[in-house]
Protein backbone atom coordinates (compact mmCIF):
# COMPACT_ATOMS: atom_id res chain seq x y z
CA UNK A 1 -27.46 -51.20 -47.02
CA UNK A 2 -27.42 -52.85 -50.18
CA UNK A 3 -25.91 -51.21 -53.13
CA UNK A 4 -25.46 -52.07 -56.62
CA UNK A 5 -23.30 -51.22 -59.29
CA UNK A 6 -23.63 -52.65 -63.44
CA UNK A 7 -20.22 -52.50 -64.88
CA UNK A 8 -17.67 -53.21 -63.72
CA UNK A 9 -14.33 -50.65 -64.50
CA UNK A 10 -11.35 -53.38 -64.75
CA UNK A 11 -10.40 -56.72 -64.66
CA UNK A 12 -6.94 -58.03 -63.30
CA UNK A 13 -6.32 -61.62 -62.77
CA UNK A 14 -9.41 -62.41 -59.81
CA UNK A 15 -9.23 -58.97 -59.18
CA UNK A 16 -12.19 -56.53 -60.68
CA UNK A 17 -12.45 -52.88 -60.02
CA UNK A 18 -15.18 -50.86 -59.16
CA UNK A 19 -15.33 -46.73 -59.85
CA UNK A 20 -17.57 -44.50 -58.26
CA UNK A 21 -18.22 -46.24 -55.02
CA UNK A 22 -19.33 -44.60 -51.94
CA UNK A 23 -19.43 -46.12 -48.28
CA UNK A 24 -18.01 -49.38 -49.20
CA UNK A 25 -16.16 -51.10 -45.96
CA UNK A 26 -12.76 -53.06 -45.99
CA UNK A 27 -13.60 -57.32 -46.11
CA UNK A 28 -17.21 -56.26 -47.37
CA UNK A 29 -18.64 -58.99 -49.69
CA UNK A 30 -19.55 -58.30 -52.91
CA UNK A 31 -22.12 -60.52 -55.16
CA UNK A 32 -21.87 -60.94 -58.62
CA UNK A 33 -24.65 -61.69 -60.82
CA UNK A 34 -23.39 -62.75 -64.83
CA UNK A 35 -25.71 -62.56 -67.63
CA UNK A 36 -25.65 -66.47 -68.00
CA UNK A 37 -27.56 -66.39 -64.36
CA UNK A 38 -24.64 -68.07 -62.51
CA UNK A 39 -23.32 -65.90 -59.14
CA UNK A 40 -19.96 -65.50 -58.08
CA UNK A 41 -19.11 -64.12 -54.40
CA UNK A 42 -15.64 -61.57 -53.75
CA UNK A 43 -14.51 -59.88 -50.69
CA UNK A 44 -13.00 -55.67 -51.00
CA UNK A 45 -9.82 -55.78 -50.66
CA UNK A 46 -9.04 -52.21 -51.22
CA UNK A 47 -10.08 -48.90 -51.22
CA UNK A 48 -8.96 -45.92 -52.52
CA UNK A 49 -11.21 -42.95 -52.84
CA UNK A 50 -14.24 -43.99 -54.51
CA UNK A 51 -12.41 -46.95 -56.12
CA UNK A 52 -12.78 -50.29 -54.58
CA UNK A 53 -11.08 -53.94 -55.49
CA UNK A 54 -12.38 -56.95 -55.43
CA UNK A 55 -11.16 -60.50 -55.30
CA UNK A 56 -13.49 -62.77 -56.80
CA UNK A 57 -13.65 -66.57 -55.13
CA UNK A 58 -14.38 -68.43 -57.89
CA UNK A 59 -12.09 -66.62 -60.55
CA UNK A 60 -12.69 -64.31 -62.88
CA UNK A 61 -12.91 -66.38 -65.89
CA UNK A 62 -15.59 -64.99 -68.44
CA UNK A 63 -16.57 -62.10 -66.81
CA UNK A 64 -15.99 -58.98 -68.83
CA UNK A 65 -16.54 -55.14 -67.87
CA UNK A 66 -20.37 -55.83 -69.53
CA UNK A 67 -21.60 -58.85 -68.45
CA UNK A 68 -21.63 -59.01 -64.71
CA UNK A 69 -24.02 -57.14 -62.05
CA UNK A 70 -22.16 -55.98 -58.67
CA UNK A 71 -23.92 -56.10 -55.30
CA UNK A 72 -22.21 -54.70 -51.93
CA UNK A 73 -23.49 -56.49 -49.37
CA UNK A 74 -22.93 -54.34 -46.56
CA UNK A 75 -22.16 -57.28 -44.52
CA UNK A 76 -18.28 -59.10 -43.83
CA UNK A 77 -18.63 -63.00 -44.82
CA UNK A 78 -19.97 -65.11 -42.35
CA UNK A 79 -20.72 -68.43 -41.71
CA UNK A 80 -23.74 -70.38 -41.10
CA UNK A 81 -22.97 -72.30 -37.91
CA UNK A 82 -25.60 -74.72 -36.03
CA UNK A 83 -24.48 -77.99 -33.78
CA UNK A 84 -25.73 -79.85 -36.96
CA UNK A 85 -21.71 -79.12 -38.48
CA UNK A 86 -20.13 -81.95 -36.31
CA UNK A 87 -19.67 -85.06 -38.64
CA UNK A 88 -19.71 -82.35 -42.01
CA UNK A 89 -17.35 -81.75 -44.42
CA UNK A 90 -17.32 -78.17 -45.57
CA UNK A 91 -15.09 -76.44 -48.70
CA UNK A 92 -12.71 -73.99 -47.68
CA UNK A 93 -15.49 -70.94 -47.47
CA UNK A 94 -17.70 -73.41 -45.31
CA UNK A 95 -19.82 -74.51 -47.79
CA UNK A 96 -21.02 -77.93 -47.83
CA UNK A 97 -19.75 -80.57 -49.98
CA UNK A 98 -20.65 -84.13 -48.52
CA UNK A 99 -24.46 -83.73 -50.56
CA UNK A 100 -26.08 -83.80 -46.85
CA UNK A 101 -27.85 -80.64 -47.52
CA UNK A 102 -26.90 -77.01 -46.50
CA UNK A 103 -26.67 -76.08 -42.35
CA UNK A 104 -29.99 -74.63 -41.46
CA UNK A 105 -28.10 -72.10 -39.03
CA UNK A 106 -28.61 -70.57 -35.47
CA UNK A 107 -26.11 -68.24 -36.05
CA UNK A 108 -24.25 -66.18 -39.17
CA UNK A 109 -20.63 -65.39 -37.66
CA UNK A 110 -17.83 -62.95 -39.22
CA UNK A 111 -15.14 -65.50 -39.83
CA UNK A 112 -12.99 -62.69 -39.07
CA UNK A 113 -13.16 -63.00 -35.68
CA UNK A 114 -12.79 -60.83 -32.86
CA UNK A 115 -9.57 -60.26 -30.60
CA UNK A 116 -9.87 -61.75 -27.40
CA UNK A 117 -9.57 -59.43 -24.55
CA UNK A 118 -5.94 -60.15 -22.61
CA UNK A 119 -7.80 -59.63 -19.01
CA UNK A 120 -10.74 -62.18 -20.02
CA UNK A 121 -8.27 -64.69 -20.90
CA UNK A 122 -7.52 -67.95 -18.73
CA UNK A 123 -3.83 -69.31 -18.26
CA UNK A 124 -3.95 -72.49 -20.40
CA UNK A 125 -3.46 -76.15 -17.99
CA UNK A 126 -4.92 -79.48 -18.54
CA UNK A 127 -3.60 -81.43 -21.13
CA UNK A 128 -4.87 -83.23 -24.44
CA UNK A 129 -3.48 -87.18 -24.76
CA UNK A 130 -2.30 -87.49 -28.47
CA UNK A 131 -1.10 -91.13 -27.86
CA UNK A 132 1.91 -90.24 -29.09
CA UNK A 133 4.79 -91.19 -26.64
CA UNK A 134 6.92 -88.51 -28.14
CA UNK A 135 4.29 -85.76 -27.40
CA UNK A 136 2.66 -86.86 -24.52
CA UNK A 137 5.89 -87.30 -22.41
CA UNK A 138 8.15 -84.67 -24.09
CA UNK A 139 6.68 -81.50 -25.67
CA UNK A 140 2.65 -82.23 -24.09
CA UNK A 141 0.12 -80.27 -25.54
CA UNK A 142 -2.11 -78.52 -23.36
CA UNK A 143 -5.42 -77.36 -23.77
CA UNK A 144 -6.04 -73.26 -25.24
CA UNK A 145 -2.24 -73.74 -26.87
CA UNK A 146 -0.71 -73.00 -29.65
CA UNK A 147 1.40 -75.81 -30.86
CA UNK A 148 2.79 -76.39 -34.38
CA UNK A 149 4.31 -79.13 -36.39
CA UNK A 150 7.37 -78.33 -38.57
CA UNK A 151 7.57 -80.77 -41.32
CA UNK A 152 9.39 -81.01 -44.47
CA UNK A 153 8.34 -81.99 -48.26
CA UNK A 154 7.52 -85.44 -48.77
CA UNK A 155 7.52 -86.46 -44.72
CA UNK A 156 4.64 -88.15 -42.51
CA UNK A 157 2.95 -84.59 -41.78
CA UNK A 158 -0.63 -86.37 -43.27
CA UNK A 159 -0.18 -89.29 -40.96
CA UNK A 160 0.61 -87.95 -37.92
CA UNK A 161 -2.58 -85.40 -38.66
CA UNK A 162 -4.76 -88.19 -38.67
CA UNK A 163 -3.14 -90.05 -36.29
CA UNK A 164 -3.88 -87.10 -33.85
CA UNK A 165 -7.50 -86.49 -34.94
CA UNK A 166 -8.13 -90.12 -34.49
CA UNK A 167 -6.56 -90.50 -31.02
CA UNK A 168 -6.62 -87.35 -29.23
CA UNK A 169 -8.66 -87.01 -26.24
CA UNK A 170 -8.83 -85.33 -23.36
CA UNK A 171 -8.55 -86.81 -19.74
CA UNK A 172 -12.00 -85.35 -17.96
CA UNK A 173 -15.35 -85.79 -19.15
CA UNK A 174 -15.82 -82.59 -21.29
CA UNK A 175 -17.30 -82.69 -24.69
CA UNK A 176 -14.04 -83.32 -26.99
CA UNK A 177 -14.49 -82.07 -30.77
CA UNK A 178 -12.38 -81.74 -33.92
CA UNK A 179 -11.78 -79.04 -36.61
CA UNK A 180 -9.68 -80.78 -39.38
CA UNK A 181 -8.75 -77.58 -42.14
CA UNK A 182 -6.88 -79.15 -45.03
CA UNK A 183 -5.47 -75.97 -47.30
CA UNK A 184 -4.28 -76.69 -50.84
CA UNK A 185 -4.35 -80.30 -51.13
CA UNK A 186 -4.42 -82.59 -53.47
CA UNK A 187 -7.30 -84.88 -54.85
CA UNK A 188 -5.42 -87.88 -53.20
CA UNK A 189 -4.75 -86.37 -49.83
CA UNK A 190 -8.54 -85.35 -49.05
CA UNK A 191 -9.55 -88.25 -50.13
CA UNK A 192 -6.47 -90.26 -47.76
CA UNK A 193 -8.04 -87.76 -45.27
CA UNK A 194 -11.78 -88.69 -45.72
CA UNK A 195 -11.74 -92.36 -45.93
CA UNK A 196 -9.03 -92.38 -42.89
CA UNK A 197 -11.66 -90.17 -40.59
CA UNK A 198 -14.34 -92.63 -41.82
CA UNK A 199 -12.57 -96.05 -41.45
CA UNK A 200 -12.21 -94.94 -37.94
CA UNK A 201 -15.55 -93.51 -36.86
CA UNK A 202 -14.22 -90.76 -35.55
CA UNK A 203 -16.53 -88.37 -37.71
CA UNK A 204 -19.09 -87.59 -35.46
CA UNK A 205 -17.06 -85.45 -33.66
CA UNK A 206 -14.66 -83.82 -36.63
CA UNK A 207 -15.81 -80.74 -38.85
CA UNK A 208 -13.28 -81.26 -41.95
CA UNK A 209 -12.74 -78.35 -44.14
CA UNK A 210 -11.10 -78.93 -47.61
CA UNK A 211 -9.65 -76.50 -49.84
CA UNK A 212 -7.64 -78.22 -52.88
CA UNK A 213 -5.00 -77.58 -55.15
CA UNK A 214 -6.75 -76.35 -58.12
CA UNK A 215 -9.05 -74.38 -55.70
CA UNK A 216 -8.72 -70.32 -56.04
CA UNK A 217 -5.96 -69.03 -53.78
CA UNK A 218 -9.06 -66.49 -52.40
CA UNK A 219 -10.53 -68.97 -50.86
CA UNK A 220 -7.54 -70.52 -49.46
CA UNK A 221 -6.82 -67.59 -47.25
CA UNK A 222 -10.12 -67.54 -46.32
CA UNK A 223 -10.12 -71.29 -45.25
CA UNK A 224 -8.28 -70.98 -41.21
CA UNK A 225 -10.81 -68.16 -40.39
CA UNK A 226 -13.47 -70.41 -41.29
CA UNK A 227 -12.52 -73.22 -39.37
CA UNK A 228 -11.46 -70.94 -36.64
CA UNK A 229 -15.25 -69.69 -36.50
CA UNK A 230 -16.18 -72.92 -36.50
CA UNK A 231 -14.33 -73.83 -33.65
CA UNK A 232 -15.09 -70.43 -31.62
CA UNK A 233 -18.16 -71.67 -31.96
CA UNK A 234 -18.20 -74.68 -30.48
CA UNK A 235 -15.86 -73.62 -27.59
CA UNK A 236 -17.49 -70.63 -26.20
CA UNK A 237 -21.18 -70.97 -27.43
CA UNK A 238 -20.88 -75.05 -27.23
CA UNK A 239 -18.83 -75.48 -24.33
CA UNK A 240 -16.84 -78.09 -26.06
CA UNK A 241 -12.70 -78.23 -26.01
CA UNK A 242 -11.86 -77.65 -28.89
CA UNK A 243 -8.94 -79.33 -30.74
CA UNK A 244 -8.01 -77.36 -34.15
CA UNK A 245 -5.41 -79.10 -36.72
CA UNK A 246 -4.19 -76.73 -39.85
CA UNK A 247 -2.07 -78.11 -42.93
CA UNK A 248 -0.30 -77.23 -44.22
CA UNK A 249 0.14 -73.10 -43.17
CA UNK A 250 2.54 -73.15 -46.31
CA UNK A 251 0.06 -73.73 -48.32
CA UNK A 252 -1.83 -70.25 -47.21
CA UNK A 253 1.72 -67.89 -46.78
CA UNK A 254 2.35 -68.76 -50.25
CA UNK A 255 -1.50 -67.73 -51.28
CA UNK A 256 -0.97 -64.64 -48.54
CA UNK A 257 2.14 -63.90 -50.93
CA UNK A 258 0.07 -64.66 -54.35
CA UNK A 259 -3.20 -62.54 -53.37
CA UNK A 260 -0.27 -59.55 -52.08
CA UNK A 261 1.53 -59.51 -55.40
CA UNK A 262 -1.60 -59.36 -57.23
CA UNK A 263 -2.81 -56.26 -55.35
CA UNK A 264 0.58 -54.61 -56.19
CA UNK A 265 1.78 -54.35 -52.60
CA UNK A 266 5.46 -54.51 -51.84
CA UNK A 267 7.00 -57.63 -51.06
CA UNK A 268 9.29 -58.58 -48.04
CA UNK A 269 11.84 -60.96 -47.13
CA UNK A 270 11.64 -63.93 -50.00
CA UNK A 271 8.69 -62.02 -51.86
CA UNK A 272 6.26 -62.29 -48.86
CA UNK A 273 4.07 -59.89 -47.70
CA UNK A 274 5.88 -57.34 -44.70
CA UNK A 275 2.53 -58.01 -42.83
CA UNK A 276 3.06 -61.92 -42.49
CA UNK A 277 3.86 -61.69 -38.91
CA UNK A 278 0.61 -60.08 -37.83
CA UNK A 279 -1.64 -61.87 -40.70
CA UNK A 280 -0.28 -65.03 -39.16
CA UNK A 281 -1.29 -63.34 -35.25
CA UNK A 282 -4.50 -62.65 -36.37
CA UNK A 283 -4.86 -66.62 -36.97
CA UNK A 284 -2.88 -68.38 -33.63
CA UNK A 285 -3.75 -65.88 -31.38
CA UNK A 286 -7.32 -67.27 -31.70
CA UNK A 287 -6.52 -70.29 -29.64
CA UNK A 288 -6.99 -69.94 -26.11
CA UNK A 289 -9.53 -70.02 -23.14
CA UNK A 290 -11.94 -67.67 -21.53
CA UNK A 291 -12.95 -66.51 -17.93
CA UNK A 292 -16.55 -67.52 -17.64
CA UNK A 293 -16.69 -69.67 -21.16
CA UNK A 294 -16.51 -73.79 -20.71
CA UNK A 295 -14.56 -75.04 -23.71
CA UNK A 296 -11.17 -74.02 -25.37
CA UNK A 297 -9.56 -73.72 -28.25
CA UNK A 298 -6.73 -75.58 -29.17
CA UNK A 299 -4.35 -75.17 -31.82
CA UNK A 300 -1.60 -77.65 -34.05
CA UNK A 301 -0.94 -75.90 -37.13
CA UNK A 302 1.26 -77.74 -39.48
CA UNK A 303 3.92 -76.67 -41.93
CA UNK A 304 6.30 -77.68 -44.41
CA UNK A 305 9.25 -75.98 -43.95
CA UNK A 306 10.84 -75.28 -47.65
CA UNK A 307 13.98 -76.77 -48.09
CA UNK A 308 13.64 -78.39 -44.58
CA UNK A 309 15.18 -74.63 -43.13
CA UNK A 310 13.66 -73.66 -40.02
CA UNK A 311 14.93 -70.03 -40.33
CA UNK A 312 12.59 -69.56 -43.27
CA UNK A 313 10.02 -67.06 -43.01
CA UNK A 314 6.69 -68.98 -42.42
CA UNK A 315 8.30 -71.50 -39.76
CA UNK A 316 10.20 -68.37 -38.34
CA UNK A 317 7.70 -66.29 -37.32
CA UNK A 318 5.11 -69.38 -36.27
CA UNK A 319 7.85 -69.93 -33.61
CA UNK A 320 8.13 -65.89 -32.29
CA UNK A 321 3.57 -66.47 -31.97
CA UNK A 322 3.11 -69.91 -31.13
CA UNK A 323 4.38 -71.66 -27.68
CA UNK A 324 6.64 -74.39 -29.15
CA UNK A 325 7.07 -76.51 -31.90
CA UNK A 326 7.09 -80.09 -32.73
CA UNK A 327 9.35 -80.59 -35.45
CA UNK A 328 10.18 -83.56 -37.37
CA UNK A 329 13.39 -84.93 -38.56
CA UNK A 330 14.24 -86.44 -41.90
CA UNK A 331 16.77 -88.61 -40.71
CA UNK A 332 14.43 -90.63 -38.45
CA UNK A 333 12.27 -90.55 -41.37
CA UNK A 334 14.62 -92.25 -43.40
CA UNK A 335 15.76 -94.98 -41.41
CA UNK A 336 11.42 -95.77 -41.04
CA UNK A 337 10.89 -94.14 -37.67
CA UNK A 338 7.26 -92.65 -37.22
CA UNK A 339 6.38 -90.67 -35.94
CA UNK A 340 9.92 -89.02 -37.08
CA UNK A 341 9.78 -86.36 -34.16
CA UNK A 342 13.22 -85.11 -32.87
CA UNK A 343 12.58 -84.47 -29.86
CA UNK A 344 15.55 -81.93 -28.65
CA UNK A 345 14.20 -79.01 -30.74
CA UNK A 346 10.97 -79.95 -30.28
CA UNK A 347 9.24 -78.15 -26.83
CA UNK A 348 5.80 -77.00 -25.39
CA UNK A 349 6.46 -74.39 -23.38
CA UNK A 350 3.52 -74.08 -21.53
CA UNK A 351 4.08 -78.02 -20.70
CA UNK A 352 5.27 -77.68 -16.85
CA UNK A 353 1.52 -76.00 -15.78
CA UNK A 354 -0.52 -78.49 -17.56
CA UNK A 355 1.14 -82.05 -16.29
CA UNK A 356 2.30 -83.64 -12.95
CA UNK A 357 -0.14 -84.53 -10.15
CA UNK A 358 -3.69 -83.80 -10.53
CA UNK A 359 -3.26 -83.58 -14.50
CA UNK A 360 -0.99 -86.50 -15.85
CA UNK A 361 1.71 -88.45 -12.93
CA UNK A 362 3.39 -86.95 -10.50
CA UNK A 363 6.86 -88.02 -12.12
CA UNK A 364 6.40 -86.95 -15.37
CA UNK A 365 8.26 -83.67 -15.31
CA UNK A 366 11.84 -85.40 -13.73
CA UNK A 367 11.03 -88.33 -16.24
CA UNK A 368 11.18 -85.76 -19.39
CA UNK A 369 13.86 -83.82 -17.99
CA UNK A 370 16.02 -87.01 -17.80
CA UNK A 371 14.98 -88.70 -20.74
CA UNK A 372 15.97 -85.30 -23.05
CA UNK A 373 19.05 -84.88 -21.18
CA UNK A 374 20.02 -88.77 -21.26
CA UNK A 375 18.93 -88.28 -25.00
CA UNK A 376 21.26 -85.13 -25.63
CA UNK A 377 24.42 -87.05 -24.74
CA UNK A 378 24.04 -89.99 -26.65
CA UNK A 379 24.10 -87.29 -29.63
CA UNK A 380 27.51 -86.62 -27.91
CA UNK A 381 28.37 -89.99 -27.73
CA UNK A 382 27.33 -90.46 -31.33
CA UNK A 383 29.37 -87.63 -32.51
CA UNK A 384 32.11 -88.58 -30.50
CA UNK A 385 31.92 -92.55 -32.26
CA UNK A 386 31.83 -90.95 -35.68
CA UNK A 387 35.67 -89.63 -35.01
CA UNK A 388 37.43 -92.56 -32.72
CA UNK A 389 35.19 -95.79 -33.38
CA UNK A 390 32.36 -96.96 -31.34
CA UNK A 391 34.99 -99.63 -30.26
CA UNK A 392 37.18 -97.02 -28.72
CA UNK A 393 33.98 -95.62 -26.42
CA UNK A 394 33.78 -95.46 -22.47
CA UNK A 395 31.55 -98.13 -21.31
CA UNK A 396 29.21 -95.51 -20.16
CA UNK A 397 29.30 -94.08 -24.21
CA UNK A 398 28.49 -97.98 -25.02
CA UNK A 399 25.49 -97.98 -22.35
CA UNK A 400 24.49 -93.73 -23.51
CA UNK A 401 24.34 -95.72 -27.67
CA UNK A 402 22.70 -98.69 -26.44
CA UNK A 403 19.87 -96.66 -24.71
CA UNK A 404 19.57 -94.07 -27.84
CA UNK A 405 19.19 -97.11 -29.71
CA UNK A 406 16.03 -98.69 -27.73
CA UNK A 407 14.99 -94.84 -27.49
CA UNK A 408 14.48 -94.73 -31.23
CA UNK A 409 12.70 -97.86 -31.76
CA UNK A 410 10.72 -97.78 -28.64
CA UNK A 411 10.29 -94.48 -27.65
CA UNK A 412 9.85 -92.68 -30.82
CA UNK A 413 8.86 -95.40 -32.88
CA UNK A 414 5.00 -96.81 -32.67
CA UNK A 415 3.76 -96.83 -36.03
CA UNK A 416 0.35 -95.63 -37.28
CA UNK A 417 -2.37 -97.43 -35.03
CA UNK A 418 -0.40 -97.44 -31.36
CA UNK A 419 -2.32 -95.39 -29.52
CA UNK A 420 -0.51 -95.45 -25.82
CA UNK A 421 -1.83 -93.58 -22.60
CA UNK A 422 -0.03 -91.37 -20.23
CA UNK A 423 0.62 -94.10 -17.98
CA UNK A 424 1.97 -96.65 -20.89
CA UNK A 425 4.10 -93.14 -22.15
CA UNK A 426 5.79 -92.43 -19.09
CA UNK A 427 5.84 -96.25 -17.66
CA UNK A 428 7.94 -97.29 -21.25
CA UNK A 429 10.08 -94.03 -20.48
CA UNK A 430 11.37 -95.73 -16.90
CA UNK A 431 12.11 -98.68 -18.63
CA UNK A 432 14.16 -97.80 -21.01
CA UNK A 433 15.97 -95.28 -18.17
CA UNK A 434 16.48 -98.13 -16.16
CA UNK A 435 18.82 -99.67 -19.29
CA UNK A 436 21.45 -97.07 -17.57
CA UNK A 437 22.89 -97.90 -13.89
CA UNK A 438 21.38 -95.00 -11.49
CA UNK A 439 24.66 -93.32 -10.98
CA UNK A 440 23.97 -91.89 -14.61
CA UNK A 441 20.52 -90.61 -13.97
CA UNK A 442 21.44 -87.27 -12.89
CA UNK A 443 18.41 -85.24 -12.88
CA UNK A 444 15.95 -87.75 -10.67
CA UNK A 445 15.66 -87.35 -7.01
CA UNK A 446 16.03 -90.59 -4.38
CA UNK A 447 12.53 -90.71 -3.89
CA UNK A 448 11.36 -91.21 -7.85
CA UNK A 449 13.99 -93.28 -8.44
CA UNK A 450 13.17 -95.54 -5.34
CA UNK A 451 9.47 -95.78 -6.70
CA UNK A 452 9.71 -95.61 -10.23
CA UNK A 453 13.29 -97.05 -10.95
CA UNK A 454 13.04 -100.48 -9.32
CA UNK A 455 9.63 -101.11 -10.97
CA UNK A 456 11.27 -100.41 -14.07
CA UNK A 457 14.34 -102.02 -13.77
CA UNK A 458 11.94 -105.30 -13.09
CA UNK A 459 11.33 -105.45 -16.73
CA UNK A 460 13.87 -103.71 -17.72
CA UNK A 461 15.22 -104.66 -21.78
């Protein structure tokens, strides 16, 4: 039922209240209609009694208590979705903005979503190739996961986020799709963004969502739950998998704290809203895969982590929802390693059901297992140098430095456009393993090491 009101009773920031308003619903849109003829769209955000707030999208800016026309909807927002939205780019409330038209729809979809049910829900395996040695081989992302990035200010985040939509695949022949969600962005970024996704035809297959900087925070909060419609969409109705890349979550916990403070509410730890945890839920918990449905959805939200602390709030609680992190290390970055991933505090945890045989090689669990703990004590080894001189090392400490070395700026490093299979991943991991006599490769049984370690040590560096 529609239902409209004339005046409006206050106006607070992009916040306008409404008096005397009876069976309006929680997330109900509201329309506004100004005397100059131009619209503006809000979502209730309160309710108290017969009092409702509103937060108005596009700003409040000259609206007064006389001039503006309020419709209730009746309805949540929802988005128009069709399989025409592959190859668009959207603003953050799913509008169009590449001048192609507007999405003749098949559907209108809350973007609010709906919980899936626990029992309907299918144990995540299969993985997606990144061609990123670092991820493929060490903290593998598998398909329905939840996997985030924890960057700082100023690091590679962008990069590596379109180094993954450009490269990712997925190793059967399902139907393979892309929902790119850029929150709070600079001019230069979506535009690094859309002429990257271009340059590479890749496209056709990516729906790119882009809410700036000087875009109301409103609409940044609204911008995941858009894209994750998008993608529910084209998982479960589609039967596509479903990749999903967010950046940067900061971006929208800082809005979440904004649009909270504005309503009055009171703040937690570092002025964020106590409900964080779940708001954040609500938003990964979406990723997944369902009994009966073809396609999944697959998530890598990113985030800078202020002041590059990992106990802060936003990367805190990612890591009690999510199933891992990737997180990346300023130290590599400075000395010009990309992707700068550090790959000790960096895991998937649902890696061991989604690789091995049938999915990537059969040695590809004792291959990570060595390479992180071969990894972990050349850290030892480095710490150890830093007090009595590299020159006073054991020669296995020399060989333990040697290897880090080759690990860094083979391993790790691969630059922008090196886009490296499974088999070139965990082939280039044996090689640099075999750098070490066996006697030091402590976690690989006689049988890998007879058919992986002599083919390695062939070619070895």
């Amino acid at each position: 039922m529609i239902i409209k009101h004339l005046k409006l009773s206050q106006i607070n920031g992009s916040l306008v209240v409404l008096d005397d308003v009876k069976d309006a619903s929680n997330e109900e849109i509201v329309l506004l209609k100004v005397e100059d003829g131009t619209r503006r769209m809000g979502r209730i955000v309160k309710i108290d009694g017969e009092r409702i707030t509103v937060q108005v999208f596009e700003g409040t800016r000259g609206l007064s208590m006389s001039n503006a026309e309020a419709t209730l909807t009746g309805k949540p927002m929802e988005i128009a979705l069709s399989p025409e939205i592959l190859g668009r780019t959207f603003d953050g409330l799913g509008r169009p903005i590449d001048g192609l038209g507007e999405i003749y729809p098949e559907e209108l979809r809350d973007v609010n979503g709906s919980p899936i049910n626990p029992v309907s829900r299918v144990y995540p395996q299969n993985f997606i190739q990144t061609g990123i040695s670092s991820i493929d081989a060490l903290a593998t992302l598998i398909r329905g996961q939840k996997l985030p990035i924890f960057s700082g200010s100023g690091m590679k985040h962008n990069e590596l986020a379109v180094q993954l939509v450009q490269q990712s695949t997925i190793s059967d022949s399902g139907d393979f799709a892309i929902v790119f969600a850029a929150m709070g962005v600079k001019n230069d970024v979506a535009m690094f963004f859309k002429n990257s996704f271009r340059e590479a035809n890749v496209m056709d297959r990516v729906v790119m969502l882009l809410n700036l900087a000087n875009d109301p925070i409103i609409e940044r909060i609204m911008t995941p739950r858009c894209a994750l419609t998008i993608a529910e969409y084209l998982a479960f109705t589609l039967g596509k998998h479903v990749l999903v890349i967010m950046t940067d979550m900061t971006s929208y916990c800082e809005a979440l704290r904004e649009y909270s403070s504005s309503k009055g509410e009171i703040p937690g730890r570092k002025g964020f809203p106590g409900y964080l945890y779940s708001d954040l839920a609500s938003l990964y918990e979406r990723a997944g895969m369902i009994e009966g449905a073809e396609g999944s959805v697959t998530q890598i939200p990113i985030l800078t982590m202020p002041n590059d602390d990992i106990t802060h709030p936003i990367p805190d609680l990612t890591g009690y929802i999510t199933e891992g992190q990737i997180v990346l290390d300023r130290g590599l970055d400075y000395k010009g390693v990309y992707p700068p991933i550090s790959v000790l505090p960096s895991l998937s945890r649902l890696m061991k059901d989604g690789i091995g045989e049938g999915y990537t090689r059969e040695d590809h669990s004792t291959l990570a297992n060595q390479l992180l703990s071969t990894y972990a004590k050349v850290q030892d080894a480095k710490a150890l140098a830093s007090v009595i001189g590299e020159d006073e090392l054991s020669r296995e400490d020399k060989l333990l430095l040697g290897f880090g070395k080759l690990f860094d700026e083979r391993f790790l490093n691969q630059g922008y456009t090196e886009n490296r299979s499974i088999d070139e991943t965990l082939d280039l991991g044996w090689e640099l393993l075999s750098t070490l006599p066996r006697n030091m490769l402590d976690r690989v049984d006689d049988k890998t090491i007879e058919k992986y370690y002599k083919k390695a040590e062939e070619t070895a560096v």
